[in-house]
Protein backbone atom coordinates (compact mmCIF):
# COMPACT_ATOMS: atom_id res chain seq x y z
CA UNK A 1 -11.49 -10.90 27.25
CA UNK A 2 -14.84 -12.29 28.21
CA UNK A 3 -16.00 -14.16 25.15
CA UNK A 4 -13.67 -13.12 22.57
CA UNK A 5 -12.36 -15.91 20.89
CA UNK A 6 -9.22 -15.82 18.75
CA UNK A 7 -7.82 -18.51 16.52
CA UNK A 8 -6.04 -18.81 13.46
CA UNK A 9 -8.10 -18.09 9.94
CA UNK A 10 -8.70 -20.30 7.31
CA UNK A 11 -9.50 -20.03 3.40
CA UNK A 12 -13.50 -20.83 4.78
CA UNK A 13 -13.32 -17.54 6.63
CA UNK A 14 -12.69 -15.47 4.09
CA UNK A 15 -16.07 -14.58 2.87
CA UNK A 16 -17.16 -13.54 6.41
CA UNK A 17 -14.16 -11.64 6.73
CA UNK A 18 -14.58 -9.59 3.83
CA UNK A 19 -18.08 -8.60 4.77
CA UNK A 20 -16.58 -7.57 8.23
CA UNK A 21 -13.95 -5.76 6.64
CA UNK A 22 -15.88 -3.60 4.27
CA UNK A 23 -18.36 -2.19 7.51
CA UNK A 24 -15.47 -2.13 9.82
CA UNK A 25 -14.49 2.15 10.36
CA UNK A 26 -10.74 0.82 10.44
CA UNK A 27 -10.80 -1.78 7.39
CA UNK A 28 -8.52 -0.95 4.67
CA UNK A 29 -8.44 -2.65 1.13
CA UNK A 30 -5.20 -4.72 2.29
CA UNK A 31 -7.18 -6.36 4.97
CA UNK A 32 -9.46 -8.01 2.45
CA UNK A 33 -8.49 -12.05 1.99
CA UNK A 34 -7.68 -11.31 -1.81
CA UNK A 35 -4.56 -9.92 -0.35
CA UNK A 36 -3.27 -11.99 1.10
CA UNK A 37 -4.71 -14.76 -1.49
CA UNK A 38 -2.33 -12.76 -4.27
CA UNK A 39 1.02 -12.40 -1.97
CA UNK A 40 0.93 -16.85 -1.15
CA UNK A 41 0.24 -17.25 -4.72
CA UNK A 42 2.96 -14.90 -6.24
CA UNK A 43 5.48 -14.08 -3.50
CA UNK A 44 5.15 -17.36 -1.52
CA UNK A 45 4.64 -16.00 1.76
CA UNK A 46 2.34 -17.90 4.12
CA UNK A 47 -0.61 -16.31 5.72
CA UNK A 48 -1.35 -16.85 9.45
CA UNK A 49 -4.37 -14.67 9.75
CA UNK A 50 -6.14 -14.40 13.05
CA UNK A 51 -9.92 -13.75 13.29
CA UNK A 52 -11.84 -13.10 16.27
CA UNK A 53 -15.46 -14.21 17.33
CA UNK A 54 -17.66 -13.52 20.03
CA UNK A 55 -20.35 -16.15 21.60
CA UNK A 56 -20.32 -19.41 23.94
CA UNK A 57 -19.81 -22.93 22.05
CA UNK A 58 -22.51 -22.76 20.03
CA UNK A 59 -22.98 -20.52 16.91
CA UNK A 60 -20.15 -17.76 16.68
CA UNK A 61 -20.30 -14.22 15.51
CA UNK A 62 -16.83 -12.64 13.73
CA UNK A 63 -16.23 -9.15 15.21
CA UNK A 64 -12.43 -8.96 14.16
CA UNK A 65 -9.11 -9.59 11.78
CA UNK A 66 -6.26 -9.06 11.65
CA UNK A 67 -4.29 -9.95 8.68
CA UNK A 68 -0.76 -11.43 8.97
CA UNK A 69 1.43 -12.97 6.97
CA UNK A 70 4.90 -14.99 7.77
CA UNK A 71 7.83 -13.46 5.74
CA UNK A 72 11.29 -14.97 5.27
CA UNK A 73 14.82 -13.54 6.27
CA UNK A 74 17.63 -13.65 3.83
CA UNK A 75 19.66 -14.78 7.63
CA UNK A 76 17.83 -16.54 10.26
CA UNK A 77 14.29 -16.52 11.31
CA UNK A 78 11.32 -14.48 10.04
CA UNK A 79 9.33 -12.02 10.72
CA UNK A 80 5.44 -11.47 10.61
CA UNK A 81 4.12 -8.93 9.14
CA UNK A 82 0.48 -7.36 8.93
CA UNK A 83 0.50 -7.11 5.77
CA UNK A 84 3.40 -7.36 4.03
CA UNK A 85 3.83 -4.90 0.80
CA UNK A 86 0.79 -3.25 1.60
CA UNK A 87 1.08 0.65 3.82
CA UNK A 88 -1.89 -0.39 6.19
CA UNK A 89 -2.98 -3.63 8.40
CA UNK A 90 -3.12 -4.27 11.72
CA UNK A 91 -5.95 -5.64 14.20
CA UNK A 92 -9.62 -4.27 13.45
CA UNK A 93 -12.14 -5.28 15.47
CA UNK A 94 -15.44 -4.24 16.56
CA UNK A 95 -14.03 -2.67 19.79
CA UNK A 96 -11.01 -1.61 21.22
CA UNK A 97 -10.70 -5.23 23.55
CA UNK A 98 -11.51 -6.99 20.24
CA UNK A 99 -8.17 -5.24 18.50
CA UNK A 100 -6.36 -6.16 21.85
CA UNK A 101 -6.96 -9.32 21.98
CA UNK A 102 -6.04 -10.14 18.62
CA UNK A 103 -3.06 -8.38 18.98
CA UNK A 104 -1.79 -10.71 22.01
CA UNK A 105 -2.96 -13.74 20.27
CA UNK A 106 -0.47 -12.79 17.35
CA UNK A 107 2.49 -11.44 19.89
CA UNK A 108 2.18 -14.68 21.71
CA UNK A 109 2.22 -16.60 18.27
CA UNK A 110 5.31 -14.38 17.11
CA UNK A 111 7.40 -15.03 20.67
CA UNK A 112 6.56 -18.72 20.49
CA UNK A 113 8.25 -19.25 17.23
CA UNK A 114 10.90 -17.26 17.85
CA UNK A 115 10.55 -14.81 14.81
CA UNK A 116 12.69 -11.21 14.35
CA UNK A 117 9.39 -9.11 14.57
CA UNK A 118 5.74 -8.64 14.91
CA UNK A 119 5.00 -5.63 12.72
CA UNK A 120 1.92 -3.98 12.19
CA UNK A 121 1.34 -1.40 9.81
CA UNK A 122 -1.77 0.39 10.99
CA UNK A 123 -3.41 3.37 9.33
CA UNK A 124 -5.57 4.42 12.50
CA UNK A 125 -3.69 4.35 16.44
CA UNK A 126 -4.47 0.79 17.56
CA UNK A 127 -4.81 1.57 20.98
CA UNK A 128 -2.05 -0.70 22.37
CA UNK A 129 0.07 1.25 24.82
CA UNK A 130 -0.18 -0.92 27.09
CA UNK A 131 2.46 -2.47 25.46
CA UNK A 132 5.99 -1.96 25.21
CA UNK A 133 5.99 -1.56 21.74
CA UNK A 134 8.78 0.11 18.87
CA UNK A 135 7.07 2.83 16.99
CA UNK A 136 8.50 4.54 13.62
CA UNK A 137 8.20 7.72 12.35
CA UNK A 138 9.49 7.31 8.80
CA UNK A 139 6.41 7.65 7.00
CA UNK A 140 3.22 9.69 6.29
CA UNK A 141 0.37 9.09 4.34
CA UNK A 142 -1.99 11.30 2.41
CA UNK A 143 -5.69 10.97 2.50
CA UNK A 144 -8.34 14.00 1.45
CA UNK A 145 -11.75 14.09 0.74
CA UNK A 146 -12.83 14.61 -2.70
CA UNK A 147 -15.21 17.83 -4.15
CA UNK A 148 -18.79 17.21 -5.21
CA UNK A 149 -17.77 19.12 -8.74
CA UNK A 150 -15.01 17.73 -11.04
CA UNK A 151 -14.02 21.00 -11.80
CA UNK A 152 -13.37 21.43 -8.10
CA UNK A 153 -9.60 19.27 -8.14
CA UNK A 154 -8.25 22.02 -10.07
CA UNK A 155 -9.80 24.89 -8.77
CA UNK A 156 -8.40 23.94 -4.79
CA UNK A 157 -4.87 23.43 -5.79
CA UNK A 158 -2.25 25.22 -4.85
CA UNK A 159 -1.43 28.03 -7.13
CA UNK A 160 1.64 26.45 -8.79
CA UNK A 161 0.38 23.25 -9.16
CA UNK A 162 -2.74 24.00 -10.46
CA UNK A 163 -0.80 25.96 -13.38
CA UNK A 164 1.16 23.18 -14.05
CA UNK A 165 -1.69 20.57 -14.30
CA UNK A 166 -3.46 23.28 -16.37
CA UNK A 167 -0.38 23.97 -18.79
CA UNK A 168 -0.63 19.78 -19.05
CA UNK A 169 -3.76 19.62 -20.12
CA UNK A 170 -3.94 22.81 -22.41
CA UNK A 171 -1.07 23.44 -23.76
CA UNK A 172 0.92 19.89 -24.13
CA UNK A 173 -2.74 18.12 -24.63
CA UNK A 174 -2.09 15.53 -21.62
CA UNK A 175 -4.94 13.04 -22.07
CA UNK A 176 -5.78 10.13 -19.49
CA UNK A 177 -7.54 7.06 -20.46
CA UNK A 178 -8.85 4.59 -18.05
CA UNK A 179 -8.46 0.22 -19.11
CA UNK A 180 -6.37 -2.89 -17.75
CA UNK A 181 -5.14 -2.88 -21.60
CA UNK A 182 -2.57 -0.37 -19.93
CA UNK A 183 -0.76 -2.68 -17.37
CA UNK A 184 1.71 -3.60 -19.47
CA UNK A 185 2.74 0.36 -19.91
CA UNK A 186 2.94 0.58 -16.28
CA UNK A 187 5.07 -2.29 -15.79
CA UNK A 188 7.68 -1.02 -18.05
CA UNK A 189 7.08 2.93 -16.66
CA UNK A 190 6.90 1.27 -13.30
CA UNK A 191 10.21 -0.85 -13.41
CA UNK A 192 12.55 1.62 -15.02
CA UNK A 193 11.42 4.49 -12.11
CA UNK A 194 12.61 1.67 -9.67
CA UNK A 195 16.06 0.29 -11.40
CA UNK A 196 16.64 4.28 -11.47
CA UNK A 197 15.78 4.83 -7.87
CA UNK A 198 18.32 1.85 -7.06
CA UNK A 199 15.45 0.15 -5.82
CA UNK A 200 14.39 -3.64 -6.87
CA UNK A 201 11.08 -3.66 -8.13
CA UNK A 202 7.33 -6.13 -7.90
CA UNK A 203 7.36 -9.07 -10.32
CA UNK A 204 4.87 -8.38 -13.48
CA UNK A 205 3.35 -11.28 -11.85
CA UNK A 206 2.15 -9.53 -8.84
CA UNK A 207 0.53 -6.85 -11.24
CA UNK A 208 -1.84 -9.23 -12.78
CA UNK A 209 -2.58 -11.39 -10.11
CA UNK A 210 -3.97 -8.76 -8.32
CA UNK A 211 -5.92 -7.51 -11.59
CA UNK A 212 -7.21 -10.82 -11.93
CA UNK A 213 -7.77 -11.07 -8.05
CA UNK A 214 -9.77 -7.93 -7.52
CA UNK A 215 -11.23 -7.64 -10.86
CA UNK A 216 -13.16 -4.04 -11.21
CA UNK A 217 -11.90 -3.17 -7.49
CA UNK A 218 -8.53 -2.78 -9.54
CA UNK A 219 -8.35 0.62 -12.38
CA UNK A 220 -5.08 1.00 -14.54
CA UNK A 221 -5.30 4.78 -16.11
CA UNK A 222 -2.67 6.04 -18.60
CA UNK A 223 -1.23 9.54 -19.78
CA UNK A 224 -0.19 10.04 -23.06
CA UNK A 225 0.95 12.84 -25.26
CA UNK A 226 -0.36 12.04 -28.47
CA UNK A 227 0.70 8.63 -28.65
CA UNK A 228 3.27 8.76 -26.64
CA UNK A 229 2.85 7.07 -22.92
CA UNK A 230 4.43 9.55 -20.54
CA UNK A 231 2.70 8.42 -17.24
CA UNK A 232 0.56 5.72 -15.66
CA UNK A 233 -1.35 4.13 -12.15
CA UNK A 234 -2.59 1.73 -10.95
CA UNK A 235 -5.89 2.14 -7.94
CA UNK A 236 -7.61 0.31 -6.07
CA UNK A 237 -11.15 0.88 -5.28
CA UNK A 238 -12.60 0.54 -1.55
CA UNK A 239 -15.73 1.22 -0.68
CA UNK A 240 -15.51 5.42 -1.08
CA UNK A 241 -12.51 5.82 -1.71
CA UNK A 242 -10.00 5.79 -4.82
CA UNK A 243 -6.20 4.76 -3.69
CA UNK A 244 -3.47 5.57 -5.90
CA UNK A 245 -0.80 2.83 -5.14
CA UNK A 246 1.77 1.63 -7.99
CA UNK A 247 3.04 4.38 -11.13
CA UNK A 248 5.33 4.79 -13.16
CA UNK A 249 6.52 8.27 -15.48
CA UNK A 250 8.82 8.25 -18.33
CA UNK A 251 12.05 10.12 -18.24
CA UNK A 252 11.73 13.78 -18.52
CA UNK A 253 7.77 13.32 -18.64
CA UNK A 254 7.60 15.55 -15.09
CA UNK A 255 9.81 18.02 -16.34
CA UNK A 256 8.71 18.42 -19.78
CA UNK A 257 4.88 18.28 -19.79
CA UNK A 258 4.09 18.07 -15.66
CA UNK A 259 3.06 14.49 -16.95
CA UNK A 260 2.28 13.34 -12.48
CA UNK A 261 0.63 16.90 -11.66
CA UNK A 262 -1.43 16.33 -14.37
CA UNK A 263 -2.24 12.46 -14.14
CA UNK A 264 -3.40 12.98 -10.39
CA UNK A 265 -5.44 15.85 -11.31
CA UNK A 266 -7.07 14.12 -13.71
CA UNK A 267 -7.48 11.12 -12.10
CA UNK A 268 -9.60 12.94 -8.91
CA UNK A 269 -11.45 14.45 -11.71
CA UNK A 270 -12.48 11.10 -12.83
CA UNK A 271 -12.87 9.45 -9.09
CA UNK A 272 -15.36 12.52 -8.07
CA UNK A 273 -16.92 11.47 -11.84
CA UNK A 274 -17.82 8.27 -10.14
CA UNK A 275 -18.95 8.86 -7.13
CA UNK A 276 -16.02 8.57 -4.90
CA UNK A 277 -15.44 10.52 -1.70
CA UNK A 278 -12.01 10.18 -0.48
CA UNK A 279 -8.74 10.30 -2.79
CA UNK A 280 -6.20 8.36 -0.81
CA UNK A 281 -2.34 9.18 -2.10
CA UNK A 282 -0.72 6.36 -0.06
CA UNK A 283 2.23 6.73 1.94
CA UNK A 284 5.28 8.16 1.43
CA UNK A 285 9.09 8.37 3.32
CA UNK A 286 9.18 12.20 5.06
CA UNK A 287 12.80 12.94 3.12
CA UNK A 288 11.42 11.70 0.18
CA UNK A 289 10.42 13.56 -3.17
CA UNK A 290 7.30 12.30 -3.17
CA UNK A 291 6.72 13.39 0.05
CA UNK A 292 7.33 16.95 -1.23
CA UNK A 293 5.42 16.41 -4.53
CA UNK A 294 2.09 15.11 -2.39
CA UNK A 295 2.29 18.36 -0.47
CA UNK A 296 3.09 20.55 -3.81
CA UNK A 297 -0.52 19.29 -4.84
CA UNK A 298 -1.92 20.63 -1.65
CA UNK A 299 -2.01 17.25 0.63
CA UNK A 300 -1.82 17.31 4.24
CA UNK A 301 0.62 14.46 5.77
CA UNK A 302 -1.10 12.46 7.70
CA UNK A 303 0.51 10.17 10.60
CA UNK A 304 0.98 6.94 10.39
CA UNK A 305 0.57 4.08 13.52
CA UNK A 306 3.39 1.57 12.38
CA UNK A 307 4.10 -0.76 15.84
CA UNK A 308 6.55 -3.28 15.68
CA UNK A 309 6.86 -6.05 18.61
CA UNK A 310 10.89 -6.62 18.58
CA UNK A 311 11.75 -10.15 19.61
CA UNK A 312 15.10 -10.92 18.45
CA UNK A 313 15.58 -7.72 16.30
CA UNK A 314 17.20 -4.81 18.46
CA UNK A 315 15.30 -2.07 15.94
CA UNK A 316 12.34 -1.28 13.17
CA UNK A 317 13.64 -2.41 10.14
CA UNK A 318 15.81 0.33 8.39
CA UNK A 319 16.48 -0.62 4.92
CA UNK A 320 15.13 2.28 3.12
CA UNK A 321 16.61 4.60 0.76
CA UNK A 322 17.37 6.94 3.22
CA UNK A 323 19.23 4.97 5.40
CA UNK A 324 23.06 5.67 4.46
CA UNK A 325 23.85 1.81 4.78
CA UNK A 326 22.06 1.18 1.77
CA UNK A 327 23.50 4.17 -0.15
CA UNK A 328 25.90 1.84 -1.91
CA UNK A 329 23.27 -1.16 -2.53
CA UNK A 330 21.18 1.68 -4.09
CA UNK A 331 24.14 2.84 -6.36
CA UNK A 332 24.67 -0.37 -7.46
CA UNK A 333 21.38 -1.37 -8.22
CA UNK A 334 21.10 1.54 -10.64
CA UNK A 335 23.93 0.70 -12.81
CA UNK A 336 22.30 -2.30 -13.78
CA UNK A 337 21.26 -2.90 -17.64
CA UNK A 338 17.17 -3.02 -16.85
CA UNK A 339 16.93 -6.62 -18.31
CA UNK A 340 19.17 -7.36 -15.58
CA UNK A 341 17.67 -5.38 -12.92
CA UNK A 342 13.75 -6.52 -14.10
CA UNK A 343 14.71 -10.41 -13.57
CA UNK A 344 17.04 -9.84 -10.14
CA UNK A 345 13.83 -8.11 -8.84
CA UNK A 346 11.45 -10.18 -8.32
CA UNK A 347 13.81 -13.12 -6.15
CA UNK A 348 15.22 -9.68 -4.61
CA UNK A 349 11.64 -8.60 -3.83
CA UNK A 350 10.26 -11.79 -2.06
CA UNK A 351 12.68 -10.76 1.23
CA UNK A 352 11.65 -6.71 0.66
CA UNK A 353 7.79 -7.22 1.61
């Protein structure tokens, strides 16, 4: 690897890496430190982040990251993952034998300790088929570039969603409004969407931590009828682009007033308003409703490069909705009171990363 230099990262790294991360073509918001800052401080997961640097003994140069963290099993050992509730990570580096070797650093690290699996979560291909690794196709993600003109969002929808956002916003009087004041709205939208999906949700904590991690890199927006909240989001802001990652609608909201065509509509509106240039929709599971409902408002799926390293695991991990072992965790999780379900979640949560 010539003079590529790998070892593990440390908290006096971070400002370096950040810089590297917001120039680097592949850097994604959840390979910036604050990330993995927020997920040891609320989930208690330890990061083991590797950084790369180039030059001989004397001064060093970063050229590469890759974010990892060191997850517990409920059963045996762990597993790193890069990064863990987060859809992207993976190595970036400032070449393709920077990503490599950071990726052989972390294998090695991975084998030695005898964990379940590496996993990497990567956004772009990261060029390691060299190796014998698992791939999975579960997921897609959805990522479009934005109009210059606000009025542009609505006009290059597909015909049937672009009635429904427009029977939102003109006949049911949809309005969005944009403040952190709305996190605790989204928590409660957020965690009753999740107890009904038979799914455990994030602790509240996680929410604010990363508000207060990320400060204005973090937007909370809110739909309301009236007074009434019927919808809200919670973005994150990277360099041009807008990513729509954590929501929550009230019951009947979709059906009723097309409360989610009309909250993403709006919020484009309000990320071309800004200046941003790419609206990223975040991933999705291909059998999923969501999945649907992302190409309803005229999305293209995009393919996603998730690599897993199996070590003592025989498969990618499979607990998902749509695998049919779950089916009767899932039912069971829903018939929870939501008091119930809200405090199981977030000891649940710390082994669902």
């Amino acid at each position: 690897m010539g003079n590529i230099h790998v070892r593990p990262g440390v908290p006096a790294d971070d400002a370096a890496r950040d810089r590297f991360v917001l120039e680097a073509s592949h850097g994604t918001f959840f390979h910036l430190a604050g990330w993995r800052r927020v997920i040891e401080r609320v989930m208690g997961h330890e990061g083991c982040d590797l950084v790369a640097e180039r030059g001989g003994t004397g001064e060093r140069e970063l050229v590469g990251v890759l974010p990892l963290m060191r997850c517990p099993s409920l059963f045996g050992a762990g597993k790193l993952i890069s990064m863990p509730y987060a859809v992207y990570g993976g190595p970036v580096g400032e070449s393709p034998e920077v990503a490599l070797a950071l990726y052989e650093s972390a294998e090695r690290a991975a084998v030695a300790e005898g964990a379940r699996r590496l996993e990497l979560r990567c956004l772009h291909d990261p060029g390691l088929d060299s190796h014998d690794l698992a791939r999975s196709e579960l997921y897609a993600t959805f990522i479009h570039d934005l109009p210059d003109d606000p009025a542009d969002v609505l006009a290059r929808m597909p015909k049937k969603a672009r009635a429904e956002a427009r029977k939102a916003r003109e006949r049911h009087g949809l309005e969005l409004s944009e403040g952190i004041g709305h996190l605790d709205e989204l928590l409660r939208l957020f965690h009753r969407n999740k107890r009904d999906l038979g799914s455990p949700a994030l602790p509240p904590a996680l929410f604010r931590a990363l508000a207060d991690e990320f400060g204005e890199r973090v937007v909370v927006h809110l739909v309301r009828r009236g007074t009434e909240p019927l919808a809200a989001v919670m973005s994150f802001l990277f360099r041009d682009t807008v990513l729509a990652y954590y929501s929550g609608t009230a019951a009947g909201a979709d059906r009723a007033y097309s409360a989610s065509n009309f909250m993403y509509l709006a919020l484009q509106e309000w990320s071309v308003e800004r200046g941003f240039r790419v609206f990223d929709f975040g991933r999705s599971r291909r059998d999923a409703g969501a999945f649907q409902f992302k190409v309803h408002q005229g999305f293209e799926p995009r393919p996603l490069h998730y690599r897993y390293r199996l070590i003592r695991d025989d498969a990618p991990p499979s607990l998902h909705p749509s695998n049919p072992k779950t089916k009767v965790l899932q039912d069971t999780w829903r018939r929870l009171p939501l008091w119930l379900a809200r405090r199981l979640s977030t000891p649940v949560s710390r082994y669902l990363p």
